[in-house]
PDB file of N, CA and C in Angstrom:
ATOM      1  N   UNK A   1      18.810 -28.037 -58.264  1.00  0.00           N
ATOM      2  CA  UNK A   1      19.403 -27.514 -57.066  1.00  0.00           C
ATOM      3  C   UNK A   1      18.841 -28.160 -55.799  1.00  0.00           C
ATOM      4  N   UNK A   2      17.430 -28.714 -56.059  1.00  0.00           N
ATOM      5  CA  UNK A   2      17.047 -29.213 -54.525  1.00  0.00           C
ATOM      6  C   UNK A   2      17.824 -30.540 -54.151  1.00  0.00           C
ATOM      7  N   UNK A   3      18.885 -31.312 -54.685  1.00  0.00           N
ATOM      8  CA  UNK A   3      19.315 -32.481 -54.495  1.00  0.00           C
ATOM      9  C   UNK A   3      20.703 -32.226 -53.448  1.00  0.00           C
ATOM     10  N   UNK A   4      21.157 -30.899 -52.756  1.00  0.00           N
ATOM     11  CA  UNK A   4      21.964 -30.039 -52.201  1.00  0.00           C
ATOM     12  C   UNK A   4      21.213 -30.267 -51.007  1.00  0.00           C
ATOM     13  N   UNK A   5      20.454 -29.790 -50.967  1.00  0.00           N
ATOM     14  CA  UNK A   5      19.451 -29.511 -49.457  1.00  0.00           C
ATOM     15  C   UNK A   5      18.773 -30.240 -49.676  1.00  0.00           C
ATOM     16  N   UNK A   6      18.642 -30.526 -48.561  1.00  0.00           N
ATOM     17  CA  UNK A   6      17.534 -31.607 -48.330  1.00  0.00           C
ATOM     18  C   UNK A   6      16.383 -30.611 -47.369  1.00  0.00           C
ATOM     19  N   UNK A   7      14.988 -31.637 -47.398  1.00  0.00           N
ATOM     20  CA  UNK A   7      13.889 -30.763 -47.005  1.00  0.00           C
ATOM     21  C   UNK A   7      13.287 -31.495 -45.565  1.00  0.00           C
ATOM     22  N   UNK A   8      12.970 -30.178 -45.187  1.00  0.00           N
ATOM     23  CA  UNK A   8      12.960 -30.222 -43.201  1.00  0.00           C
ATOM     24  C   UNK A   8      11.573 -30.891 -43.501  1.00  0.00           C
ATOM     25  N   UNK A   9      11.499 -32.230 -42.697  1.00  0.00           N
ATOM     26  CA  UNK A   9       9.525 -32.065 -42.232  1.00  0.00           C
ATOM     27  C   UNK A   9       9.542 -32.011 -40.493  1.00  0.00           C
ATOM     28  N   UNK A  10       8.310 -31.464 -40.085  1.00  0.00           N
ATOM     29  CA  UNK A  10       8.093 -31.184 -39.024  1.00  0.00           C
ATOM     30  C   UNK A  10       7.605 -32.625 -38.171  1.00  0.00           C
ATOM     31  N   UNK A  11       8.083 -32.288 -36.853  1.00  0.00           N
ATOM     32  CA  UNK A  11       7.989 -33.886 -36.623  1.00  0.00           C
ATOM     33  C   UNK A  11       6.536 -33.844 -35.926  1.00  0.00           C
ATOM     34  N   UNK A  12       5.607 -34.543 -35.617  1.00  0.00           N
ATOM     35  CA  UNK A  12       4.221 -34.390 -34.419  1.00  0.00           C
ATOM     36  C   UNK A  12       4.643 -34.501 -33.066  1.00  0.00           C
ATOM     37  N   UNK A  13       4.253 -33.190 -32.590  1.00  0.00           N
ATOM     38  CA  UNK A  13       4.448 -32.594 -31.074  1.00  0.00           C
ATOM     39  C   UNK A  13       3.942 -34.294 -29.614  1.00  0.00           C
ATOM     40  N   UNK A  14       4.720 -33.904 -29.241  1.00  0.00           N
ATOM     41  CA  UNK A  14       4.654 -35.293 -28.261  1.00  0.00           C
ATOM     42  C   UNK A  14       3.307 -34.604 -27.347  1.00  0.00           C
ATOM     43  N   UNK A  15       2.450 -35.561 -26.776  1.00  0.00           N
ATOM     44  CA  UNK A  15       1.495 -35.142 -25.907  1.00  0.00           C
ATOM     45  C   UNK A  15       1.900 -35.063 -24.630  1.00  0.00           C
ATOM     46  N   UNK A  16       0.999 -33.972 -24.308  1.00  0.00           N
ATOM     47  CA  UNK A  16       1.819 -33.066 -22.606  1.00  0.00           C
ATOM     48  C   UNK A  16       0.733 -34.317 -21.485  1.00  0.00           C
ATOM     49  N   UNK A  17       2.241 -34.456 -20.976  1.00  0.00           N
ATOM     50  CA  UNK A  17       1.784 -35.736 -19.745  1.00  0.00           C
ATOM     51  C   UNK A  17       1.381 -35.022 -18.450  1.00  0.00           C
ATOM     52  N   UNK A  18       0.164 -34.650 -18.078  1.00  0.00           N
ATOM     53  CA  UNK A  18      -0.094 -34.117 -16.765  1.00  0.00           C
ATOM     54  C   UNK A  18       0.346 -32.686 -17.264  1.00  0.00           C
ATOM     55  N   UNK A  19      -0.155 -32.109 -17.806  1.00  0.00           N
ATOM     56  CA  UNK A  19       0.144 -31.058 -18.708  1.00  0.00           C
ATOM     57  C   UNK A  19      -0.984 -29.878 -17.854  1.00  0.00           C
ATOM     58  N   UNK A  20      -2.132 -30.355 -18.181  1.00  0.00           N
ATOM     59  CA  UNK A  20      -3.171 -29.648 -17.619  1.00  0.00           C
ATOM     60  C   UNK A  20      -3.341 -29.606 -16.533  1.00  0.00           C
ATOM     61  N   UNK A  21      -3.328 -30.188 -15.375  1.00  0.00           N
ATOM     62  CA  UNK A  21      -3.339 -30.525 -14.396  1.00  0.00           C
ATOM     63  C   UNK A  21      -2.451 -29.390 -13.629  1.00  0.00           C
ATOM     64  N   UNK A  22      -0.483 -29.553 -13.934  1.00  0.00           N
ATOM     65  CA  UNK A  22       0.557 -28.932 -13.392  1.00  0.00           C
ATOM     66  C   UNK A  22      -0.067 -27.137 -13.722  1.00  0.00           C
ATOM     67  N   UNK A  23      -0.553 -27.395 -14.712  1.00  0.00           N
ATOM     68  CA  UNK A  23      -0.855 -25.493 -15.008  1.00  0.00           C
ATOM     69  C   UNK A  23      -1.853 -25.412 -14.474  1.00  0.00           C
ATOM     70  N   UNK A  24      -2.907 -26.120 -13.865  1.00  0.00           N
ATOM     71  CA  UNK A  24      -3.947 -25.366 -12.994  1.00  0.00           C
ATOM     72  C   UNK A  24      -3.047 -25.167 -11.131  1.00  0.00           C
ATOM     73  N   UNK A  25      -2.371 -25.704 -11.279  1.00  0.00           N
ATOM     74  CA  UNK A  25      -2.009 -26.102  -9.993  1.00  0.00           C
ATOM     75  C   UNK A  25      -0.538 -24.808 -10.125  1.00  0.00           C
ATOM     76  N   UNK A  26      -0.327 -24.411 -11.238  1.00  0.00           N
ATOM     77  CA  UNK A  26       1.137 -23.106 -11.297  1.00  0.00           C
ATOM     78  C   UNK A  26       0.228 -21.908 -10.678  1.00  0.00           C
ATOM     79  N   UNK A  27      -1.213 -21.943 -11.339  1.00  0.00           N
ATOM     80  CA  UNK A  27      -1.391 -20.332 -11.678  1.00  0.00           C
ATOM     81  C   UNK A  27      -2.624 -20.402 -10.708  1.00  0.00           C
ATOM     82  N   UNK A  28      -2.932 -21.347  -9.662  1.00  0.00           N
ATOM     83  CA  UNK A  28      -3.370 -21.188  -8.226  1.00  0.00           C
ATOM     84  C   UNK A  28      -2.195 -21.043  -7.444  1.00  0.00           C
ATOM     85  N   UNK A  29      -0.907 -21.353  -7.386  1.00  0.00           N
ATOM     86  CA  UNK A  29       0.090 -20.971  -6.718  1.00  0.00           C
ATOM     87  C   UNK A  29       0.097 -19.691  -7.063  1.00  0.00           C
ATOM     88  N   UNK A  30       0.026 -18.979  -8.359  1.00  0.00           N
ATOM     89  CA  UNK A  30       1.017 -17.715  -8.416  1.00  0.00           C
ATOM     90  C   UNK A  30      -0.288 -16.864  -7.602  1.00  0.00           C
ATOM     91  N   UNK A  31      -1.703 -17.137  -7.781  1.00  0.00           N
ATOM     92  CA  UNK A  31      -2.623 -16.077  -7.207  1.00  0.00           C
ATOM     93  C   UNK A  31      -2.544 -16.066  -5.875  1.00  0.00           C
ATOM     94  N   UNK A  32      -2.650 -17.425  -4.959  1.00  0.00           N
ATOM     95  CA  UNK A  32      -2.203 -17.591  -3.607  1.00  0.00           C
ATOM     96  C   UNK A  32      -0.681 -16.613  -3.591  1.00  0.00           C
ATOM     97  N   UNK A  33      -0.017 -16.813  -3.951  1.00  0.00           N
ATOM     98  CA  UNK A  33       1.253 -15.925  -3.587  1.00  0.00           C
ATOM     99  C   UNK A  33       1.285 -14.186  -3.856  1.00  0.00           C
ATOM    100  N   UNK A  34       0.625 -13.755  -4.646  1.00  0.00           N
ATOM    101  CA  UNK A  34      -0.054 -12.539  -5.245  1.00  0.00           C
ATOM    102  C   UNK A  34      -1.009 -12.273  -3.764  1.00  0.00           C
ATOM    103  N   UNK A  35      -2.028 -12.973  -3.489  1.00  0.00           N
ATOM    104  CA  UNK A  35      -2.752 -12.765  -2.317  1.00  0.00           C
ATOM    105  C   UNK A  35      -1.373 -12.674  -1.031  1.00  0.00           C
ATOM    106  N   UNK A  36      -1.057 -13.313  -0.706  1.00  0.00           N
ATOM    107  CA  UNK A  36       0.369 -13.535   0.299  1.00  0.00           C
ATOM    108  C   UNK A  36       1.399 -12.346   0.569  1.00  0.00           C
ATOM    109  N   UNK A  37       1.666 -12.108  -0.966  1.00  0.00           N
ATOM    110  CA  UNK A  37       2.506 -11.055  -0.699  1.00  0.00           C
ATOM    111  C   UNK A  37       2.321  -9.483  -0.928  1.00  0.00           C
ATOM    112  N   UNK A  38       1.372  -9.416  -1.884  1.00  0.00           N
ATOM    113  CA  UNK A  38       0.086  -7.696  -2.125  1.00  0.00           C
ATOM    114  C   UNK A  38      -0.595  -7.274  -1.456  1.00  0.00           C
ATOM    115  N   UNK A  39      -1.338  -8.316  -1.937  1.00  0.00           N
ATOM    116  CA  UNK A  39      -2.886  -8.348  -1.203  1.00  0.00           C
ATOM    117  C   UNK A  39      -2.720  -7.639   0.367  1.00  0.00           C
ATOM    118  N   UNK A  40      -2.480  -8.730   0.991  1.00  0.00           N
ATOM    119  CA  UNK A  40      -3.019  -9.026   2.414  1.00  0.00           C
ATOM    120  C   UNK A  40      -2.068  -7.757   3.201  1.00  0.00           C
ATOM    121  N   UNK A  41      -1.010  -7.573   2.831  1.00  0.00           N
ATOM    122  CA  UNK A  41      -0.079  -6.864   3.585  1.00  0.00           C
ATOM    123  C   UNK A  41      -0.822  -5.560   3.205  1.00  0.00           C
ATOM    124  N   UNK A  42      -1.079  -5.085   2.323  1.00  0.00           N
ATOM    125  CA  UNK A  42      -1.103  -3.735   1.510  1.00  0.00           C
ATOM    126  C   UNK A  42      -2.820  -3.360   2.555  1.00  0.00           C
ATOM    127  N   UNK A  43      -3.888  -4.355   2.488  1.00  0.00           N
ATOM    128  CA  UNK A  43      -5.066  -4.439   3.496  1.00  0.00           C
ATOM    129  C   UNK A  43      -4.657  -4.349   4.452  1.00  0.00           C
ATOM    130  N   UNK A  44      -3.836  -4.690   4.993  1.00  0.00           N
ATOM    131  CA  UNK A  44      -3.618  -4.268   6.408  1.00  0.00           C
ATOM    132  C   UNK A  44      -2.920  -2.976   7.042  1.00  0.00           C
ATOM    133  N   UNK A  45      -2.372  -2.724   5.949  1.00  0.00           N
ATOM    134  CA  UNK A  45      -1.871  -1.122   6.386  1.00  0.00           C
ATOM    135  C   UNK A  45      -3.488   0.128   5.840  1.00  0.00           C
ATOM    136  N   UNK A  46      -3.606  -0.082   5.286  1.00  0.00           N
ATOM    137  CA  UNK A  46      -4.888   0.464   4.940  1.00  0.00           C
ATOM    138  C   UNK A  46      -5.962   0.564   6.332  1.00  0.00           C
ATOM    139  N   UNK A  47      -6.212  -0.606   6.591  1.00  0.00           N
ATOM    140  CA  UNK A  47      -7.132  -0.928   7.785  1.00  0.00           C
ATOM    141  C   UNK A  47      -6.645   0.131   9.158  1.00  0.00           C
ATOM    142  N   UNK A  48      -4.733  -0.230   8.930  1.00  0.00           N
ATOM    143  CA  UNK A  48      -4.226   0.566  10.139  1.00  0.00           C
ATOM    144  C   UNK A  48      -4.403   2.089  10.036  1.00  0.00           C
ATOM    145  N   UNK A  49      -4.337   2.681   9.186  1.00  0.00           N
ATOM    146  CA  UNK A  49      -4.535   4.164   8.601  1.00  0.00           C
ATOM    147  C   UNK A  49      -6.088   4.341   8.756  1.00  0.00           C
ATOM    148  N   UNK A  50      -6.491   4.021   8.229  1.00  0.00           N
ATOM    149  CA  UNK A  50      -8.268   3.800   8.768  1.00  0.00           C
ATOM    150  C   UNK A  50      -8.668   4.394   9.915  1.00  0.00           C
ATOM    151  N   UNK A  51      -7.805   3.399  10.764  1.00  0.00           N
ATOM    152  CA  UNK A  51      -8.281   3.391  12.354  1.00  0.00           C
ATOM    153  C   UNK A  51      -7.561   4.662  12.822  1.00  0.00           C
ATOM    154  N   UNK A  52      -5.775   4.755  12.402  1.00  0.00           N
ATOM    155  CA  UNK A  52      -5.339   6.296  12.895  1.00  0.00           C
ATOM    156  C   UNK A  52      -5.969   7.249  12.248  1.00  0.00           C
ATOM    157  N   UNK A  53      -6.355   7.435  11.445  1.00  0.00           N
ATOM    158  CA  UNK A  53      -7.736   8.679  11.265  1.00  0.00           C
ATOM    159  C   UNK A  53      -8.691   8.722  12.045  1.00  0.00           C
ATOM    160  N   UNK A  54      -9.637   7.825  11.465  1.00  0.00           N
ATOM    161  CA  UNK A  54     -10.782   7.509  12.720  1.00  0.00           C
ATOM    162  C   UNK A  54     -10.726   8.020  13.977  1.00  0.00           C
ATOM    163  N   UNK A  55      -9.427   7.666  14.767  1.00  0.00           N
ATOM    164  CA  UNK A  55      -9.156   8.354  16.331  1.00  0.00           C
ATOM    165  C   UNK A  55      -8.484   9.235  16.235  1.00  0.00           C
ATOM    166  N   UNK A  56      -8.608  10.268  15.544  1.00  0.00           N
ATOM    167  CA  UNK A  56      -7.967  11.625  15.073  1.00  0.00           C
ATOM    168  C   UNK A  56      -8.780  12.316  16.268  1.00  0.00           C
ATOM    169  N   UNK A  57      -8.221  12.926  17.413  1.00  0.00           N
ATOM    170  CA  UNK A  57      -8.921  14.261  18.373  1.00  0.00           C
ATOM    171  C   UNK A  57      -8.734  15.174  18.665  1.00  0.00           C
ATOM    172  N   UNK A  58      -8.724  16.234  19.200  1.00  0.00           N
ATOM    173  CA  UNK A  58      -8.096  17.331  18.916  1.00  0.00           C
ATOM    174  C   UNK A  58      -7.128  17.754  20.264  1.00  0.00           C
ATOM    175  N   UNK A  59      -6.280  17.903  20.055  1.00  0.00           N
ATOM    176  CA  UNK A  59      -4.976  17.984  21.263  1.00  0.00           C
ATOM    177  C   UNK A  59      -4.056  16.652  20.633  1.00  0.00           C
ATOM    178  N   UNK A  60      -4.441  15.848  19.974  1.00  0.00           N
ATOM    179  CA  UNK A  60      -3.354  14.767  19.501  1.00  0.00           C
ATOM    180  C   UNK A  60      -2.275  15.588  18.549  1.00  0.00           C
ATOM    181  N   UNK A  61      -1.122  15.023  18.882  1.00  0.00           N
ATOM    182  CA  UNK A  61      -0.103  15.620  17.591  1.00  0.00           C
ATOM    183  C   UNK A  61       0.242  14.655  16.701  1.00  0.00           C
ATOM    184  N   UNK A  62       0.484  15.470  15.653  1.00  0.00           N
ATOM    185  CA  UNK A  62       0.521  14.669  14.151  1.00  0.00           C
ATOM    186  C   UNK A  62       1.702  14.872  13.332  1.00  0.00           C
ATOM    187  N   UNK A  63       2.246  13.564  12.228  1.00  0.00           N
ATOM    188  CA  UNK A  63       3.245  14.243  11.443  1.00  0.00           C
ATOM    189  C   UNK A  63       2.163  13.706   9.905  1.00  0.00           C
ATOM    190  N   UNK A  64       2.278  14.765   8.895  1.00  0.00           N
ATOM    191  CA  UNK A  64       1.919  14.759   8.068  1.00  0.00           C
ATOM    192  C   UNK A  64       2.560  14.123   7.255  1.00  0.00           C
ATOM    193  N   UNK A  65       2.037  13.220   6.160  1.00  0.00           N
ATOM    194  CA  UNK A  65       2.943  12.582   4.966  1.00  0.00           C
ATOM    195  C   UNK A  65       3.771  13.543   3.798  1.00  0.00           C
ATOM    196  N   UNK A  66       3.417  15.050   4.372  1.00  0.00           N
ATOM    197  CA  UNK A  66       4.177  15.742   3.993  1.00  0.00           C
ATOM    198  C   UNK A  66       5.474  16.466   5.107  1.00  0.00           C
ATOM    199  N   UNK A  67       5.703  15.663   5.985  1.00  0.00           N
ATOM    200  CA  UNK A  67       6.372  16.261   6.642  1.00  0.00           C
ATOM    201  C   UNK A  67       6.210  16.957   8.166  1.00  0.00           C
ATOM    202  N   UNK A  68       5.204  17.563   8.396  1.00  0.00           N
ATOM    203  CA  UNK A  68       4.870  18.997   9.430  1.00  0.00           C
ATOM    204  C   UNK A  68       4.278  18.146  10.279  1.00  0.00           C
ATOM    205  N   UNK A  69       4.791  18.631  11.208  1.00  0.00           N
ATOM    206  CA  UNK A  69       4.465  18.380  12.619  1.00  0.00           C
ATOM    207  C   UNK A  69       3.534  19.567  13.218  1.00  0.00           C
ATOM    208  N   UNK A  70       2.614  19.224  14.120  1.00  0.00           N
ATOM    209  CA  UNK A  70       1.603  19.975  15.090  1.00  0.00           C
ATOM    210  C   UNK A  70       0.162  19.615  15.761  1.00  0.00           C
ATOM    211  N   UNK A  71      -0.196  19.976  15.990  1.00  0.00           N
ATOM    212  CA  UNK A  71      -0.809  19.467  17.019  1.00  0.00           C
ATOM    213  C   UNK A  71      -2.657  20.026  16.560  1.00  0.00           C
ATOM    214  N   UNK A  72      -3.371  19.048  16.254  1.00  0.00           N
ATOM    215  CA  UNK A  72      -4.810  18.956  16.103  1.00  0.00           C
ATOM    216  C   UNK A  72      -5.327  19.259  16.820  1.00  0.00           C
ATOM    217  N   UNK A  73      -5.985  20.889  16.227  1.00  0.00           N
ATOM    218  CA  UNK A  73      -7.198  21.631  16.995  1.00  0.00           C
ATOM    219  C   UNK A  73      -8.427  21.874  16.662  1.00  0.00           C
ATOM    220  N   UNK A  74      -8.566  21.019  15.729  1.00  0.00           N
ATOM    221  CA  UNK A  74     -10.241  21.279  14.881  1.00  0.00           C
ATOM    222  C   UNK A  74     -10.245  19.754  14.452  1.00  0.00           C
ATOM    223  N   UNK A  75     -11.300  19.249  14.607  1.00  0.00           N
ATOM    224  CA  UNK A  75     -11.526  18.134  13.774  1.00  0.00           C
ATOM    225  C   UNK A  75     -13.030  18.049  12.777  1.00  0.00           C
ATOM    226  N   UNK A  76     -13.167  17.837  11.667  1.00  0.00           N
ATOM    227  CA  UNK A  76     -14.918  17.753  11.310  1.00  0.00           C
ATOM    228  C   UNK A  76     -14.323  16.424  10.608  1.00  0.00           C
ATOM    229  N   UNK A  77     -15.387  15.841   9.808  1.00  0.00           N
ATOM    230  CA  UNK A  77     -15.566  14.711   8.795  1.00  0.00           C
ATOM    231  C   UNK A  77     -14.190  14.481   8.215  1.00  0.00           C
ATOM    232  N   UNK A  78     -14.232  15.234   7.578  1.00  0.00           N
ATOM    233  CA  UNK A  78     -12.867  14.878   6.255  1.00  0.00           C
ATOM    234  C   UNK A  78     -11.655  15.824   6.143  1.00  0.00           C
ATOM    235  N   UNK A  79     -12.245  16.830   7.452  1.00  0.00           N
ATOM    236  CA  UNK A  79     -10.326  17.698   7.667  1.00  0.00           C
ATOM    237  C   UNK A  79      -9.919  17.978   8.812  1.00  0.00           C
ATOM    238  N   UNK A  80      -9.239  18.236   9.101  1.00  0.00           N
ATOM    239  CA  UNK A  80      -8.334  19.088  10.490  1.00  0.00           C
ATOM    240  C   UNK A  80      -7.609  20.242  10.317  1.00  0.00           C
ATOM    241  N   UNK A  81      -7.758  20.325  11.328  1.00  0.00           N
ATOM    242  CA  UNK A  81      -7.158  22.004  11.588  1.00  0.00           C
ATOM    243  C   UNK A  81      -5.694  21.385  12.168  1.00  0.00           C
ATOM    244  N   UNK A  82      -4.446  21.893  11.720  1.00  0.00           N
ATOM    245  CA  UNK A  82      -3.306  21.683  12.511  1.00  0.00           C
ATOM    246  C   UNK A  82      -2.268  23.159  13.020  1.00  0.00           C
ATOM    247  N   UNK A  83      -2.220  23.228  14.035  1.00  0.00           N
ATOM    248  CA  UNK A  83      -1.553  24.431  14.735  1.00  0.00           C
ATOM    249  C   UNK A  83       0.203  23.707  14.749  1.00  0.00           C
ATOM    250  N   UNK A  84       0.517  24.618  13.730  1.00  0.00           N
ATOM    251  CA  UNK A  84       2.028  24.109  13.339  1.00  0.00           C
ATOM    252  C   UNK A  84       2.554  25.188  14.310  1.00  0.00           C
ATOM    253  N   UNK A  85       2.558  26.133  14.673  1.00  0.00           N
ATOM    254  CA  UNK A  85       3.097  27.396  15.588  1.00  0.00           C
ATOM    255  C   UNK A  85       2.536  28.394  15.795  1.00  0.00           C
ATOM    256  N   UNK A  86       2.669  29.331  17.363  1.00  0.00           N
ATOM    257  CA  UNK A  86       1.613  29.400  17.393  1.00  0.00           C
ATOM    258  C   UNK A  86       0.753  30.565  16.604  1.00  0.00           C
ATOM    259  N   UNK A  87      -0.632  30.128  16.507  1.00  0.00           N
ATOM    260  CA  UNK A  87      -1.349  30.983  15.850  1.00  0.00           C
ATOM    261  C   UNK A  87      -1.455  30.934  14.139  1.00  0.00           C
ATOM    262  N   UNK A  88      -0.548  29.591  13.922  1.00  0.00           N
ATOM    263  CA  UNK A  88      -0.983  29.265  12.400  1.00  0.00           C
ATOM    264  C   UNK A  88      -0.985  28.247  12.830  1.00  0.00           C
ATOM    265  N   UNK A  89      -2.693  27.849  11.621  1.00  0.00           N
ATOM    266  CA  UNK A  89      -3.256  27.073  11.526  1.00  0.00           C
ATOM    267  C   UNK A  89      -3.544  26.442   9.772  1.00  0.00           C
ATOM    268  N   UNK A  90      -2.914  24.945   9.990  1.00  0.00           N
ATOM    269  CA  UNK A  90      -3.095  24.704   8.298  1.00  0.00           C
ATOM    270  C   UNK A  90      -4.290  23.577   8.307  1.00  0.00           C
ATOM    271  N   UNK A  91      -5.251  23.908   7.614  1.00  0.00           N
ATOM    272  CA  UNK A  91      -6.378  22.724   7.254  1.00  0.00           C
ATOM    273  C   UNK A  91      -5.881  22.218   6.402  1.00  0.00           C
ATOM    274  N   UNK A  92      -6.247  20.511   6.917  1.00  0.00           N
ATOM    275  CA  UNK A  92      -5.801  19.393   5.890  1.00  0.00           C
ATOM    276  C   UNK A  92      -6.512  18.294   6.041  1.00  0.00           C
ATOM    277  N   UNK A  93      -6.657  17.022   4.788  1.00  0.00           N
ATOM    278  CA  UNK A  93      -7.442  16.837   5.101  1.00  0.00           C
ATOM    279  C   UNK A  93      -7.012  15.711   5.912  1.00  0.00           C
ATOM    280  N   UNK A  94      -7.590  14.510   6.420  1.00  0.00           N
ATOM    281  CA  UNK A  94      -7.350  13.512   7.527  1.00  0.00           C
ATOM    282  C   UNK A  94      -6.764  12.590   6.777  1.00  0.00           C
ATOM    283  N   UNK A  95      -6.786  12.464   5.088  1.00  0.00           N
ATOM    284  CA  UNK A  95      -5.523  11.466   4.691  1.00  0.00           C
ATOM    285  C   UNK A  95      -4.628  11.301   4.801  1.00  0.00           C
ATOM    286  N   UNK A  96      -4.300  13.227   5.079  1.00  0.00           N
ATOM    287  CA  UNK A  96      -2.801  13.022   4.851  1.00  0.00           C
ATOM    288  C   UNK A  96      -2.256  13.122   5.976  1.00  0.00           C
ATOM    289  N   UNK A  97      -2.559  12.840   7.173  1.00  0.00           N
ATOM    290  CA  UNK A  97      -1.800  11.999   8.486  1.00  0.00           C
ATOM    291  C   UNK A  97      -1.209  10.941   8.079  1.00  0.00           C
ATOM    292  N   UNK A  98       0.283  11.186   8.683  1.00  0.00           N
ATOM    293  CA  UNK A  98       1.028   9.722   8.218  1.00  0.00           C
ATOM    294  C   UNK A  98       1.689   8.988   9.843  1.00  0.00           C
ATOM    295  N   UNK A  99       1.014  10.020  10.674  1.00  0.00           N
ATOM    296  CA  UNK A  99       1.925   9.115  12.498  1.00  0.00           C
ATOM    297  C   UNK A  99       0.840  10.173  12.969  1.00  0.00           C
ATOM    298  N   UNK A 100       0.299   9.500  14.565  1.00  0.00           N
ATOM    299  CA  UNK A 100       0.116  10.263  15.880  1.00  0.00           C
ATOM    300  C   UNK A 100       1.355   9.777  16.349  1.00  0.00           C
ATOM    301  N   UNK A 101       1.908  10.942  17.152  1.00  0.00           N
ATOM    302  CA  UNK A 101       3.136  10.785  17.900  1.00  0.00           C
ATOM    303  C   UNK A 101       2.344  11.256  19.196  1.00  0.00           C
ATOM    304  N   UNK A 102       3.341  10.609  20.219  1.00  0.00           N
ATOM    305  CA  UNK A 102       2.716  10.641  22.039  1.00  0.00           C
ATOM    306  C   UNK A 102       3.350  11.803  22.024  1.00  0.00           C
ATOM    307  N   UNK A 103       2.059  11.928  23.354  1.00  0.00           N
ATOM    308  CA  UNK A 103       2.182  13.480  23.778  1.00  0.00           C
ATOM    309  C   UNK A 103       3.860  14.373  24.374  1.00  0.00           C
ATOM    310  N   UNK A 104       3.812  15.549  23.868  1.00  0.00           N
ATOM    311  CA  UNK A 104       4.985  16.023  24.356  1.00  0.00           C
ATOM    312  C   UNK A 104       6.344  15.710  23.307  1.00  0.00           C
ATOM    313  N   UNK A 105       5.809  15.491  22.343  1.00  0.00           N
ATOM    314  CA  UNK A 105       7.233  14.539  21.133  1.00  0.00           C
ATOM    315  C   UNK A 105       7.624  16.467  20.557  1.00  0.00           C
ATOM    316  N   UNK A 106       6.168  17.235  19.901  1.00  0.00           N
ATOM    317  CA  UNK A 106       6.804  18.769  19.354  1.00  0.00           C
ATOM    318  C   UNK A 106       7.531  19.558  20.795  1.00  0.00           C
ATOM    319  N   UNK A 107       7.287  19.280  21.546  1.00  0.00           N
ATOM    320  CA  UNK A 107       7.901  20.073  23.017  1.00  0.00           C
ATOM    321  C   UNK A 107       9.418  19.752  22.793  1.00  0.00           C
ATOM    322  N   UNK A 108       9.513  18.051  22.894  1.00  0.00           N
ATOM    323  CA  UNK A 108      10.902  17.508  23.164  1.00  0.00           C
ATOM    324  C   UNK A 108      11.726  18.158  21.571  1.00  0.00           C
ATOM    325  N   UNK A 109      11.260  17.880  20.579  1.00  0.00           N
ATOM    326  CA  UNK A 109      11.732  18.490  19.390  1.00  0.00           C
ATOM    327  C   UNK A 109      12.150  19.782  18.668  1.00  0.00           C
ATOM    328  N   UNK A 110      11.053  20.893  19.047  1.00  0.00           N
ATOM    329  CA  UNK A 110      11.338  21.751  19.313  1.00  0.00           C
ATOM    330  C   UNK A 110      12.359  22.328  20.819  1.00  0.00           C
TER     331      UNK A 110
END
């Protein structure tokens, strides 16, 4: 029966011309571009949030990344006091500021 088929041989793989070289030079592109487009952007909003915490004072108004608007009347280390209306007060902590809005924005809104 083997005179039907005939039998495959494998041929020897041709050698990669500048082979090594092009792949050090792909996968420093893809990390440069990884840095370019993750990295650096994603650090810089971080840095910016940083700093709007940091100058967290009390009389500034705030919108929370949950939503609520009011106006910062306590500040310590790692929370705030926010006076959503008057005479309630919700502690939270300073992460979850997501905007200072200029003064007079809950006046105009409300």
């Amino acid at each position: 029966m083997d005179f039907f088929i005939s039998t495959a041989h494998a041929q020897q793989a041709a050698a990669p011309q500048g082979g090594a070289m092009f792949n050090l030079l792909f996968i420093g592109g893809m990390f440069v571009l990884f840095y370019l487009i993750l990295w650096r952007p994603q650090a810089k909003r971080a840095k910016e949030h940083r700093e709007l915490v940091g100058n967290l004072g009390k009389g500034d108004e705030v919108l929370t990344s949950g939503g609520i608007l009011g106006k910062v009347t306590k500040v310590t280390d790692d929370y705030i006091a926010v006076e959503v209306a008057d005479g309630v007060e919700l502690n939270l902590q300073k992460s979850a500021v997501a905007a200072a809005l200029p003064k007079g924005t809950i006046k105009s809104i409300g």
